[in-house]
N, C-alpha and C. Protein backbone atom coordinates (compact mmCIF):
# COMPACT_ATOMS: atom_id res chain seq x y z
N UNK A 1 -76.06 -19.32 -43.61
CA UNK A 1 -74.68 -19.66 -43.91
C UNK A 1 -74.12 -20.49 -42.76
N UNK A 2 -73.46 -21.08 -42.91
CA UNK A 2 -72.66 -22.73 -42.11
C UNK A 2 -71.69 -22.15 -41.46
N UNK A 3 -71.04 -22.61 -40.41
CA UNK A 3 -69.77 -22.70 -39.76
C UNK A 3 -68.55 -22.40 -40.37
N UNK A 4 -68.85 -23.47 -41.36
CA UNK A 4 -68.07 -24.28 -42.82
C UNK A 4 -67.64 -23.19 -43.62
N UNK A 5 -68.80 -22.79 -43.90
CA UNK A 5 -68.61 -21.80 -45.18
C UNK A 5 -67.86 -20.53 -44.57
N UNK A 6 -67.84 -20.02 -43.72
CA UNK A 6 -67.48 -18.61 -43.14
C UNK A 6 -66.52 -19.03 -42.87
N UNK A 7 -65.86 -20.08 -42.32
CA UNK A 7 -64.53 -20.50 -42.03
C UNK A 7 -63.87 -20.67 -43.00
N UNK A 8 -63.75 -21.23 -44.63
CA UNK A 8 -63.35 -21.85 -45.08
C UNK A 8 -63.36 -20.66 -46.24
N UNK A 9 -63.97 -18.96 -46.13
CA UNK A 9 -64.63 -17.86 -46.89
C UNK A 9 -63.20 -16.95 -45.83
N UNK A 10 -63.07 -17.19 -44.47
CA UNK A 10 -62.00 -15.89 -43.86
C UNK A 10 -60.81 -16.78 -44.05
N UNK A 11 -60.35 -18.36 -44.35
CA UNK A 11 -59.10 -18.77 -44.41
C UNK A 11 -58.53 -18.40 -45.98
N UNK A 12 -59.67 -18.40 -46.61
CA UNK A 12 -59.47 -17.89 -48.12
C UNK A 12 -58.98 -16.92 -48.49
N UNK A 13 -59.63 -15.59 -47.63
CA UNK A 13 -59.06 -14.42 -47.60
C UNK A 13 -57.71 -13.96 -47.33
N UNK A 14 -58.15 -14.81 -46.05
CA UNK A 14 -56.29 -14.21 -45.31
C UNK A 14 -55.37 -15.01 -46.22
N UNK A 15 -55.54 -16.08 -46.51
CA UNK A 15 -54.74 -16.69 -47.71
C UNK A 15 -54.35 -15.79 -48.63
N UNK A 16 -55.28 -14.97 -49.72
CA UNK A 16 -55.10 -14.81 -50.59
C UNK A 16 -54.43 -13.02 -49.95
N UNK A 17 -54.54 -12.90 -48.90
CA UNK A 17 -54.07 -11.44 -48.12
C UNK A 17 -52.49 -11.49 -47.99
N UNK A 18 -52.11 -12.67 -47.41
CA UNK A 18 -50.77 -12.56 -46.78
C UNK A 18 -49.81 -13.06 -48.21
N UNK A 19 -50.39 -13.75 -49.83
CA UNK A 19 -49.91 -14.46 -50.29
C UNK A 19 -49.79 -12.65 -51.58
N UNK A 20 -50.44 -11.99 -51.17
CA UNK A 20 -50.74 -10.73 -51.73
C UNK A 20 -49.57 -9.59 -50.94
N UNK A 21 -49.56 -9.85 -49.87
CA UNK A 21 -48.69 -9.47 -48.64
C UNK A 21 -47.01 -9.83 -49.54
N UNK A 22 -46.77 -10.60 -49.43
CA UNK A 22 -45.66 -11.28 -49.92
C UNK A 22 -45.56 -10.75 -51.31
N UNK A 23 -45.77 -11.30 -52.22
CA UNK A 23 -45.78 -10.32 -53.43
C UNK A 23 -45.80 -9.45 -53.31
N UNK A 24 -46.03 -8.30 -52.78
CA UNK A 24 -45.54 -6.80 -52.66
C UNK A 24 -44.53 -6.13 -52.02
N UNK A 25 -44.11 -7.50 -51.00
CA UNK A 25 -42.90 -7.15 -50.04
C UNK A 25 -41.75 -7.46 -51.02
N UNK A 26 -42.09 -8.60 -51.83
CA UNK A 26 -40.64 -9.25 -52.68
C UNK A 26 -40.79 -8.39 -54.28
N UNK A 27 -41.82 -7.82 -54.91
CA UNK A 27 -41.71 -7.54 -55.82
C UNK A 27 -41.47 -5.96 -56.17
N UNK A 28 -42.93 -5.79 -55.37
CA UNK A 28 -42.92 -3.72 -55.08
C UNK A 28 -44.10 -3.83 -56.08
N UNK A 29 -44.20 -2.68 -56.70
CA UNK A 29 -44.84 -2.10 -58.01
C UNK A 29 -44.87 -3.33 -58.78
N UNK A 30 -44.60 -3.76 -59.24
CA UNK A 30 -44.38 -5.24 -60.47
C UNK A 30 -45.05 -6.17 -60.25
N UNK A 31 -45.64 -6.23 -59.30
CA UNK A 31 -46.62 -7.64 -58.18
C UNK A 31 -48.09 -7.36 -58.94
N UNK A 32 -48.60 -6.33 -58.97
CA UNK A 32 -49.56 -5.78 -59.54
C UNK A 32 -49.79 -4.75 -60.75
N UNK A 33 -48.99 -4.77 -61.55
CA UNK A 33 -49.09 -4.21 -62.72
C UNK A 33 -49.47 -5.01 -63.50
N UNK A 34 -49.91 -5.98 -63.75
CA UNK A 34 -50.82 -6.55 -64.79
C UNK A 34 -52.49 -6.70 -64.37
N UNK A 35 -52.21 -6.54 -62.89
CA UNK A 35 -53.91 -5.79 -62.06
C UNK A 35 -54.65 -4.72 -62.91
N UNK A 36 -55.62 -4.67 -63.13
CA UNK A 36 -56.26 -3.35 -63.61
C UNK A 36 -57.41 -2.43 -62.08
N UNK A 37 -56.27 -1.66 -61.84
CA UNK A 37 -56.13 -1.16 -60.22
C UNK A 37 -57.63 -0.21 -60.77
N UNK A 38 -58.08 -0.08 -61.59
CA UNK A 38 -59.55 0.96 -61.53
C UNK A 38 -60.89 -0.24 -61.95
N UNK A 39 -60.39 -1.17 -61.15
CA UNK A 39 -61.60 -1.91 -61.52
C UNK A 39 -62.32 -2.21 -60.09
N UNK A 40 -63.40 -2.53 -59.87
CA UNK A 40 -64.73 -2.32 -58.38
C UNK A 40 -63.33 -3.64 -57.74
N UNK A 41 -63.40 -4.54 -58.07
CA UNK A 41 -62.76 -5.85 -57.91
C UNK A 41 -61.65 -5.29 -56.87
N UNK A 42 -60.75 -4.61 -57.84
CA UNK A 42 -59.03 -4.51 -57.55
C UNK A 42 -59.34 -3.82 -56.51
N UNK A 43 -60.50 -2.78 -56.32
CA UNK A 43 -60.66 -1.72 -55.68
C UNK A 43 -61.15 -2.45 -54.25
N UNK A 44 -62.06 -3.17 -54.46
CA UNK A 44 -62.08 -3.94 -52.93
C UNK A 44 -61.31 -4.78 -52.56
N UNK A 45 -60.85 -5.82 -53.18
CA UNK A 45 -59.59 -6.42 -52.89
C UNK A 45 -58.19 -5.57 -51.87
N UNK A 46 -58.07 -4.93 -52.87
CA UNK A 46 -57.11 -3.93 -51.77
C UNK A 46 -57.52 -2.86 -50.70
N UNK A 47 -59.04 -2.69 -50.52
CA UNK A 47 -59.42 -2.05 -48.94
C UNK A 47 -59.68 -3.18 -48.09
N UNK A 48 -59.43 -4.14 -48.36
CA UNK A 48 -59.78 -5.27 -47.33
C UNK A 48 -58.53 -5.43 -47.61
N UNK A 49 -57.38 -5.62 -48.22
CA UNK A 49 -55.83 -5.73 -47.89
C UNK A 49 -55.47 -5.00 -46.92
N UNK A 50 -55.87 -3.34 -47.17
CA UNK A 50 -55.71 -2.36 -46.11
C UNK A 50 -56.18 -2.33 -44.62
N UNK A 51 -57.80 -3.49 -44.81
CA UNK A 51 -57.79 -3.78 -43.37
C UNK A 51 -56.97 -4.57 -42.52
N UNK A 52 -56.26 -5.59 -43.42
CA UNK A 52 -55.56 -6.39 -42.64
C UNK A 52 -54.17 -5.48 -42.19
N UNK A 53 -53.62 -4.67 -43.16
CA UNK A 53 -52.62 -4.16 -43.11
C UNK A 53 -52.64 -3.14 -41.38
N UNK A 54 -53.91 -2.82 -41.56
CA UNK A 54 -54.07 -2.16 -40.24
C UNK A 54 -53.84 -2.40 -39.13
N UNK A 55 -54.52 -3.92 -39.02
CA UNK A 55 -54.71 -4.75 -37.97
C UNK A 55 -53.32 -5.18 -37.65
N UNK A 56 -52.44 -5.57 -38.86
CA UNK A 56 -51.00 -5.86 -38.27
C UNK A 56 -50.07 -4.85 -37.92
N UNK A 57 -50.52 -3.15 -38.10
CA UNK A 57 -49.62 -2.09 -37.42
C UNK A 57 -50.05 -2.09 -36.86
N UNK A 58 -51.52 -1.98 -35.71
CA UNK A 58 -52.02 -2.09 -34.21
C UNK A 58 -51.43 -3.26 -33.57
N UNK A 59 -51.29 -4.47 -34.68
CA UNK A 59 -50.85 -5.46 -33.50
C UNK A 59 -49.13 -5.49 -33.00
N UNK A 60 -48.65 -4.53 -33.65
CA UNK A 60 -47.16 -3.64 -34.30
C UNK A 60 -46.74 -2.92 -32.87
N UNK A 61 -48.38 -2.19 -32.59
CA UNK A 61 -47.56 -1.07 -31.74
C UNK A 61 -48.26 -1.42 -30.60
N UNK A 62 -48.86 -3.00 -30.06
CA UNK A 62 -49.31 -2.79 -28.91
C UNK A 62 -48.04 -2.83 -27.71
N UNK A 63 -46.91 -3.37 -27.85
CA UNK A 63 -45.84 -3.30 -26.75
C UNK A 63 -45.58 -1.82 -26.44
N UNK A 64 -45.09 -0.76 -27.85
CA UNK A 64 -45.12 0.28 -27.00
C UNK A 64 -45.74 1.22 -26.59
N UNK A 65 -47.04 0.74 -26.89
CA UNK A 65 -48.79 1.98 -26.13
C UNK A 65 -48.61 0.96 -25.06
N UNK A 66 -48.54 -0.18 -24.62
CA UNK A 66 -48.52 -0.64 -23.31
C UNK A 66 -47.18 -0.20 -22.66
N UNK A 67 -46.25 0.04 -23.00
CA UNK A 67 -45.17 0.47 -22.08
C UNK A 67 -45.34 1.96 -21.98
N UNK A 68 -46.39 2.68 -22.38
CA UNK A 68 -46.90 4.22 -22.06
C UNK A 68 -47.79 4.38 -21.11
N UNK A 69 -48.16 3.03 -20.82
CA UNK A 69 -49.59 3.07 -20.04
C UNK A 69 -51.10 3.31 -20.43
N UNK A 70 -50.89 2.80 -22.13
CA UNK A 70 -52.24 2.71 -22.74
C UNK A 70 -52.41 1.85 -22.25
N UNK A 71 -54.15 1.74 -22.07
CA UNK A 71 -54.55 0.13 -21.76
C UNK A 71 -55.55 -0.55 -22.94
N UNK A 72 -55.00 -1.78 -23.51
CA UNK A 72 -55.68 -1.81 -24.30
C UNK A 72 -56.64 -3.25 -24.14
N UNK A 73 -57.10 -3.38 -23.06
CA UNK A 73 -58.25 -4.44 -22.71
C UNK A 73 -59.45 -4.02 -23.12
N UNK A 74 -60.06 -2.70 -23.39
CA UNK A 74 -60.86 -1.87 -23.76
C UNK A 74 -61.27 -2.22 -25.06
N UNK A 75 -62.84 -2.83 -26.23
CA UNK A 75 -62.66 -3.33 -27.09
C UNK A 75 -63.00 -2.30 -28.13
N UNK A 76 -63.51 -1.07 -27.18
CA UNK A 76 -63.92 -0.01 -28.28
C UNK A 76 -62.07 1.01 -28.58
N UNK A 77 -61.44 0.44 -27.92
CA UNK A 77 -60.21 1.58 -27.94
C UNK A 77 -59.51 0.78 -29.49
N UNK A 78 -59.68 -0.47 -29.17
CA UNK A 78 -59.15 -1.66 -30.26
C UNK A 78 -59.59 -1.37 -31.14
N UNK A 79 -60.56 -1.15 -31.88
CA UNK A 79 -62.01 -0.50 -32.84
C UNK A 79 -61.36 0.56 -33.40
N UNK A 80 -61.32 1.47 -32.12
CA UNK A 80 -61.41 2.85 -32.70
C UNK A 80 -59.53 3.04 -33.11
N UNK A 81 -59.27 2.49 -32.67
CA UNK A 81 -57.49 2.74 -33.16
C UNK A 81 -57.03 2.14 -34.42
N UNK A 82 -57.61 0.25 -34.39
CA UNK A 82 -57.68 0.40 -36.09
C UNK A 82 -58.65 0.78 -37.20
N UNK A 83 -59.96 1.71 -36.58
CA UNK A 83 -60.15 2.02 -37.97
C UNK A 83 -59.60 3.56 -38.06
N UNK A 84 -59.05 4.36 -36.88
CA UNK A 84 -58.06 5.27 -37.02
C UNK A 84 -56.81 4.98 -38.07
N UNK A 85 -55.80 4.54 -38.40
CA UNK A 85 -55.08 3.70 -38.52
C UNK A 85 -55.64 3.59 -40.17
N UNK A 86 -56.56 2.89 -40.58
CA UNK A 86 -57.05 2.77 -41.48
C UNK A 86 -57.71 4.05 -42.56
N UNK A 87 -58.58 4.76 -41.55
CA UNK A 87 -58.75 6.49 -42.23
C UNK A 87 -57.49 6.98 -42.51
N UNK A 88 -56.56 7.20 -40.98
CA UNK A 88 -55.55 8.07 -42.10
C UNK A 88 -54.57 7.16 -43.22
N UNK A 89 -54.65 5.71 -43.31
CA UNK A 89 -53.78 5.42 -44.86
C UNK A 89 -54.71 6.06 -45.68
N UNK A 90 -56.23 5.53 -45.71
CA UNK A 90 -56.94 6.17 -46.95
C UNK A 90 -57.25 7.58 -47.39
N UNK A 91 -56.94 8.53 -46.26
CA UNK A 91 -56.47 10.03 -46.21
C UNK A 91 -55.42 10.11 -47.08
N UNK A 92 -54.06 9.41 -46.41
CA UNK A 92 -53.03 10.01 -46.97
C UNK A 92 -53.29 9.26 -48.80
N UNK A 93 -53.63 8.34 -49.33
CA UNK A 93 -54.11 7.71 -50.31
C UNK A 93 -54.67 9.03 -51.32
N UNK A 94 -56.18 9.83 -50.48
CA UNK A 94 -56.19 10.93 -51.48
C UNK A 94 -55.32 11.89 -51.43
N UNK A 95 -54.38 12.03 -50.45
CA UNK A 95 -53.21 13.24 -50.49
C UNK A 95 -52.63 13.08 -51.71
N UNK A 96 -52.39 11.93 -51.92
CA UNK A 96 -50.97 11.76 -52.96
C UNK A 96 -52.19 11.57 -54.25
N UNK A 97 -53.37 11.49 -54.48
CA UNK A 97 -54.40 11.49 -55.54
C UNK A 97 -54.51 12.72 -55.97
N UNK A 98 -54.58 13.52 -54.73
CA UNK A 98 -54.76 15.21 -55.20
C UNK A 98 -53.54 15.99 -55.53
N UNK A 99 -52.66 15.34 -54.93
CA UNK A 99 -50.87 16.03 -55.45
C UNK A 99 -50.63 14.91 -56.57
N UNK A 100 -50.67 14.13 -57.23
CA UNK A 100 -50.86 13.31 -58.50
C UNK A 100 -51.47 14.54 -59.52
N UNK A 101 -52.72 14.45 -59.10
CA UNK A 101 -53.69 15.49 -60.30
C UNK A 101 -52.59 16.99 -60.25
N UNK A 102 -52.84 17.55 -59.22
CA UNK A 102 -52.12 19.01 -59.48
C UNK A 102 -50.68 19.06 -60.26
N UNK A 103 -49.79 17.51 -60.47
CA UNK A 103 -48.45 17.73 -61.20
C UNK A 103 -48.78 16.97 -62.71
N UNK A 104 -50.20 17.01 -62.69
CA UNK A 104 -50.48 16.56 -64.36
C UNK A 104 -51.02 15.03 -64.60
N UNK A 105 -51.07 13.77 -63.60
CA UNK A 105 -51.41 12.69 -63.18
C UNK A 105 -52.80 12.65 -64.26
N UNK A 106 -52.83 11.01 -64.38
CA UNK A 106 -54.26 11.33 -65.16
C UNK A 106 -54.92 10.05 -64.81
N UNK A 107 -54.38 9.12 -64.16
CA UNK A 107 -55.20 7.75 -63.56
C UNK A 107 -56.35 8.10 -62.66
N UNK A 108 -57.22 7.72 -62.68
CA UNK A 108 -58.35 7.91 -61.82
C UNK A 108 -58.08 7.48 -60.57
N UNK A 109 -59.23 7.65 -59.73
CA UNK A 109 -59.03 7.84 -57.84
C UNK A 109 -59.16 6.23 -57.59
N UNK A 110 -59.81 5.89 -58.24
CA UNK A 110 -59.81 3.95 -57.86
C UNK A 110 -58.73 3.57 -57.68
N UNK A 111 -57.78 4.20 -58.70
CA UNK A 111 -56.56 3.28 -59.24
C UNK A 111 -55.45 3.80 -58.16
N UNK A 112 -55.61 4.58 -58.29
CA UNK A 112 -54.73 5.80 -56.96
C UNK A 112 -54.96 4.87 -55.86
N UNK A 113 -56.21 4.87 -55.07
CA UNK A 113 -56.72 4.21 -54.10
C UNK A 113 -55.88 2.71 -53.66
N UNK A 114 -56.29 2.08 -54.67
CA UNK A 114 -55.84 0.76 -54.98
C UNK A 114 -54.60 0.37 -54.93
N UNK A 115 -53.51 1.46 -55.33
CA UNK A 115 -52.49 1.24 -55.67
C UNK A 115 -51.77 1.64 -54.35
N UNK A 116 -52.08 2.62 -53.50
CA UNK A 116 -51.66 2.74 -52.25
C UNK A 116 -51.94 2.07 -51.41
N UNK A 117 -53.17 1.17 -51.11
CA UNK A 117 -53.70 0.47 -50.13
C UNK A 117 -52.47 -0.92 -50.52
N UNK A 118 -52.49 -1.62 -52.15
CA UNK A 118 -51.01 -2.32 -52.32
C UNK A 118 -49.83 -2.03 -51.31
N UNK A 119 -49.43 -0.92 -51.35
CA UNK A 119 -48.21 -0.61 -51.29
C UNK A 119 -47.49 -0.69 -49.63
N UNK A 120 -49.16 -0.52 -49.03
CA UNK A 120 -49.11 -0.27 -47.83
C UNK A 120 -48.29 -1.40 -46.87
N UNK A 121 -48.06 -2.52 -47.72
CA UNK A 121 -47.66 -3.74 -47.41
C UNK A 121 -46.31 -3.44 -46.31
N UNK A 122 -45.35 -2.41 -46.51
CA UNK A 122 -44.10 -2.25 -45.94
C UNK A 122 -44.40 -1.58 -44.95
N UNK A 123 -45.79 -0.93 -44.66
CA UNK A 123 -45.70 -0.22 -43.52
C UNK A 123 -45.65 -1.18 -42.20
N UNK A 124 -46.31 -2.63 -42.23
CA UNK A 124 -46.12 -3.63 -40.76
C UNK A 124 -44.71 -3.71 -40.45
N UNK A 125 -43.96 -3.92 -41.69
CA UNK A 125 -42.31 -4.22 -41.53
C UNK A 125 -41.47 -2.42 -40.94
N UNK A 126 -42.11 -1.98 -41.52
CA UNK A 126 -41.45 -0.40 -40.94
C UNK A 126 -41.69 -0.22 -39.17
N UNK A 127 -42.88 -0.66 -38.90
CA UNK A 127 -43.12 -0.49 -37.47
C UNK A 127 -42.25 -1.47 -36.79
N UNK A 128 -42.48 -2.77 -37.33
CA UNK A 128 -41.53 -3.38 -36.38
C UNK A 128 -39.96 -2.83 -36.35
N UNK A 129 -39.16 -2.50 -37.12
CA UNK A 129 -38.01 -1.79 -37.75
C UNK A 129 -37.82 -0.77 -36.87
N UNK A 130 -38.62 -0.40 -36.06
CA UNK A 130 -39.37 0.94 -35.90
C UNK A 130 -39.06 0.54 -34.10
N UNK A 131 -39.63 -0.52 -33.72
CA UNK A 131 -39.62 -0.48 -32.31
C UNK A 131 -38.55 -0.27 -31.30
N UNK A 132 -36.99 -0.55 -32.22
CA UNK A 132 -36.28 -0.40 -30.87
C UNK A 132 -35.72 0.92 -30.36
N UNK A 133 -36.47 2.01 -31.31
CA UNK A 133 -36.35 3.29 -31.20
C UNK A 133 -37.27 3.76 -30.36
N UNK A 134 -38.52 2.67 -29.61
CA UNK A 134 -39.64 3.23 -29.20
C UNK A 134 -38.80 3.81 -27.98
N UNK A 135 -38.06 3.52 -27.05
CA UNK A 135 -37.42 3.90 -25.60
C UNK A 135 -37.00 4.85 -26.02
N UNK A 136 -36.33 5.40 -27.04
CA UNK A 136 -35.52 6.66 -26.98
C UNK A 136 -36.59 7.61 -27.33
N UNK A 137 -37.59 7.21 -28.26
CA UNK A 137 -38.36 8.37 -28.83
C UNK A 137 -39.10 8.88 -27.27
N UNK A 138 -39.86 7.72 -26.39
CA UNK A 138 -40.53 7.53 -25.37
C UNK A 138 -39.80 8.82 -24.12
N UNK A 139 -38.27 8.19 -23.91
CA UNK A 139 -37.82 9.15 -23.11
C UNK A 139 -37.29 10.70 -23.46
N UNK A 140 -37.80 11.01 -24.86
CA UNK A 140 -37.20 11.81 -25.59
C UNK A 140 -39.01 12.79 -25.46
N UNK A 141 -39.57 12.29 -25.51
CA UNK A 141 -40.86 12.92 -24.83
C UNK A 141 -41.14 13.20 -23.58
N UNK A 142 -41.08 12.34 -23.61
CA UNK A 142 -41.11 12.35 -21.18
C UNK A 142 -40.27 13.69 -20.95
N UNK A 143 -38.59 13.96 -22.01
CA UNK A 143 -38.36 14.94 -21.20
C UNK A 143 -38.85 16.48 -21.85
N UNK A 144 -39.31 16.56 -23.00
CA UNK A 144 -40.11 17.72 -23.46
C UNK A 144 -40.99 18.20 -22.54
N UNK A 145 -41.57 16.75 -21.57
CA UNK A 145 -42.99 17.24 -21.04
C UNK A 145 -42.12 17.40 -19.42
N UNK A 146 -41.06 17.44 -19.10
CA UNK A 146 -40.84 17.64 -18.01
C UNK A 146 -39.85 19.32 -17.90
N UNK A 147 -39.53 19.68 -19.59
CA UNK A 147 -38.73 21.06 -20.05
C UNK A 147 -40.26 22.10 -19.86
N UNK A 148 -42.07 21.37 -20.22
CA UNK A 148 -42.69 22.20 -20.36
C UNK A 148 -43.62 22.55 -19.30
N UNK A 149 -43.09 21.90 -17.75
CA UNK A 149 -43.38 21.47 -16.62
C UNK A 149 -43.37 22.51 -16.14
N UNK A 150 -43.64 23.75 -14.95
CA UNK A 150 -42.78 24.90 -14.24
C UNK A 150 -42.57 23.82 -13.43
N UNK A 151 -41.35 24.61 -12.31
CA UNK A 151 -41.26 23.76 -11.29
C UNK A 151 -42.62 23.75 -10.16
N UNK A 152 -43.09 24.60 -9.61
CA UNK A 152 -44.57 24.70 -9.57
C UNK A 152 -45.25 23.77 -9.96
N UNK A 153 -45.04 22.95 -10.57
CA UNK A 153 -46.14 21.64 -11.72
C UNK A 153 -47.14 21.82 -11.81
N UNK A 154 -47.12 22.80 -12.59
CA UNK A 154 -48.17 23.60 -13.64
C UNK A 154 -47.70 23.46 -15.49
N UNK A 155 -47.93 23.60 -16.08
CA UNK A 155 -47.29 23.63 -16.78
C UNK A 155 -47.33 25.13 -17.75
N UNK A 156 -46.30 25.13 -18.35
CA UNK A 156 -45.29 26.58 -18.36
C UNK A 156 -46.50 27.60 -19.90
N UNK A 157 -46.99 26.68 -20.64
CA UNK A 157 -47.84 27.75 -21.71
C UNK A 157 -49.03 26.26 -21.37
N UNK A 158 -50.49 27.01 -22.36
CA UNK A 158 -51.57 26.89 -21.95
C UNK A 158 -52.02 25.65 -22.38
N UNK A 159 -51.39 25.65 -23.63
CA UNK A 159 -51.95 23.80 -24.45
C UNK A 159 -50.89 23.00 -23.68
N UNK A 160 -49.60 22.83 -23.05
CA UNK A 160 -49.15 21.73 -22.53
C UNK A 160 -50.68 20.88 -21.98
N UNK A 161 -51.30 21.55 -21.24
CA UNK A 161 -52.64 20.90 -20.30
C UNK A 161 -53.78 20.45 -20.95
N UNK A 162 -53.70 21.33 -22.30
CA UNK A 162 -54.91 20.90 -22.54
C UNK A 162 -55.23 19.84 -23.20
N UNK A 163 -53.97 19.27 -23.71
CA UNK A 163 -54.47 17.58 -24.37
C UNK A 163 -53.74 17.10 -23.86
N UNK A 164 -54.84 16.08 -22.94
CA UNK A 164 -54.41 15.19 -22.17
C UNK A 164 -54.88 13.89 -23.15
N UNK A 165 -54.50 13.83 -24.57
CA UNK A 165 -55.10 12.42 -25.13
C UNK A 165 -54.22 11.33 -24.79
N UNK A 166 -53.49 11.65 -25.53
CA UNK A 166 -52.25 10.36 -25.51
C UNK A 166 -50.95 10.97 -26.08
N UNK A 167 -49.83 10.49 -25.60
CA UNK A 167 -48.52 10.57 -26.35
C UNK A 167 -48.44 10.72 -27.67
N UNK A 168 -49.24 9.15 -28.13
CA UNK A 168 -49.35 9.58 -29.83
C UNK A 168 -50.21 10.03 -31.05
N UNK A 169 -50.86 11.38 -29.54
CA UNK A 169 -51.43 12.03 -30.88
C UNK A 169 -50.60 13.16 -31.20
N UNK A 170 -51.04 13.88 -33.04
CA UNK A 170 -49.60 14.43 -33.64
C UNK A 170 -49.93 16.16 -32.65
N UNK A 171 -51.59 16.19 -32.64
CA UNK A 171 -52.18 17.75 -32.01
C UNK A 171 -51.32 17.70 -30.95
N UNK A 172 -50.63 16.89 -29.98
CA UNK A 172 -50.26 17.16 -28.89
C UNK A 172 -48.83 17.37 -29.13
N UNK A 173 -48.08 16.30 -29.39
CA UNK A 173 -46.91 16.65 -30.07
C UNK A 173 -46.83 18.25 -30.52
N UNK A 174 -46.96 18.44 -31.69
CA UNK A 174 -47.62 19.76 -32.16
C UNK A 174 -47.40 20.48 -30.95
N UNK A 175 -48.34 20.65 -30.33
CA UNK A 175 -48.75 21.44 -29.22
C UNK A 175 -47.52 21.67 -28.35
N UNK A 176 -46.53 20.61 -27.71
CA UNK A 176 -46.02 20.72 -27.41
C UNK A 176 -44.24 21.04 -27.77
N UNK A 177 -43.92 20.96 -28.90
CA UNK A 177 -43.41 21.92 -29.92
C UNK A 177 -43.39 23.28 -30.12
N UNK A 178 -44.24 23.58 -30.01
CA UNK A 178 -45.05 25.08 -30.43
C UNK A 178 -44.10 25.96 -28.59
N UNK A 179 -44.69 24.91 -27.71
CA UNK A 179 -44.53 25.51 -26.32
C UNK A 179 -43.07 25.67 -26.17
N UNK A 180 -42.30 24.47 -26.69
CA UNK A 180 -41.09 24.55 -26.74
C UNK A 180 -40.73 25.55 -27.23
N UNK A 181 -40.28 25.71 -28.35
CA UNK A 181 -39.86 26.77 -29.45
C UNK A 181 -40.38 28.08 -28.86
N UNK A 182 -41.33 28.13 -28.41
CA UNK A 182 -41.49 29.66 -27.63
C UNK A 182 -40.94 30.24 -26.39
N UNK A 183 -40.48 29.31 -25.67
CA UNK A 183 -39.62 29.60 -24.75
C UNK A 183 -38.49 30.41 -24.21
């Protein structure tokens, strides 16, 4: 395969991604209802929508993981965050497949699939929407973790210490919640 062809095969895509992008931002649901969302087609079409969709909430939230002191020069952290990012849309995708079926739903998992990976379109615009809350949410953590501090700087119950991942994972959050509220 050529230069040519692979170039002229990813401008196609993203073409037909962002022009897919747009139609779902301006229409909603109605953009794709004449799609037949349980077909192999519709079904890959929109997990490769979902990859891009990914790639533009990582590229969403690199200002405020860098103003936390993530570093993201690292190419496996880049990797592993959008296909993080990507598992849990297609997680939450069968959430709402399996709470679909349990209230009587009768479309199959393709279509389910398909139709959420669509939809996912508003989540880039939500993050950005999203950022100028990052400082308050940011210092609104900093001081949880300085309430779950002793003065000693130790910290006051046993999981404050033990995940040291990152700010935005939910186990830690969580974790540090839990410490709160017990106090």
């Amino acid at each position: 395969m050529e230069i040519g062809t692979v170039t002229k095969t990813v401008f196609d895509e993203t073409k037909d991604v962002i022009i897919t992008w747009f139609g779902v931002l301006s229409q909603g649901e109605p953009a794709f209802a004449s799609l037949d969302l349980a077909t192999n087609s519709a079904l890959l079409f929109a997990l490769r929508f979902l990859f891009y969709i990914s790639l533009a909430d990582f590229a969403v939230s690199i200002p405020s993981s860098a103003a936390n002191g993530v570093q993201n020069e690292n190419r496996m952290f880049i990797g592993v965050s959008i296909a993080s990012i990507y598992v849990e849309y297609l997680a939450f995708s069968l959430i709402i497949y399996g709470t679909m079926k349990l209230l009587g739903g009768k479309a199959p998992v393709q279509a389910c699939i398909a139709g959420y990976c669509f939809l996912t379109a508003d989540l880039p615009v939500a993050a950005v929407l999203r950022l100028p809350l990052v400082p308050i949410i940011d210092a609104a953590l900093k001081a949880v973790q300085t309430i779950l501090t002793s003065p000693a700087g130790g910290p006051l119950c046993s999981c404050a210490s033990q995940h040291g991942i990152s700010w935005f994972s939910f186990w830690h959050l969580y974790c540090q919640w839990e410490c709160l509220v017990s106090l």
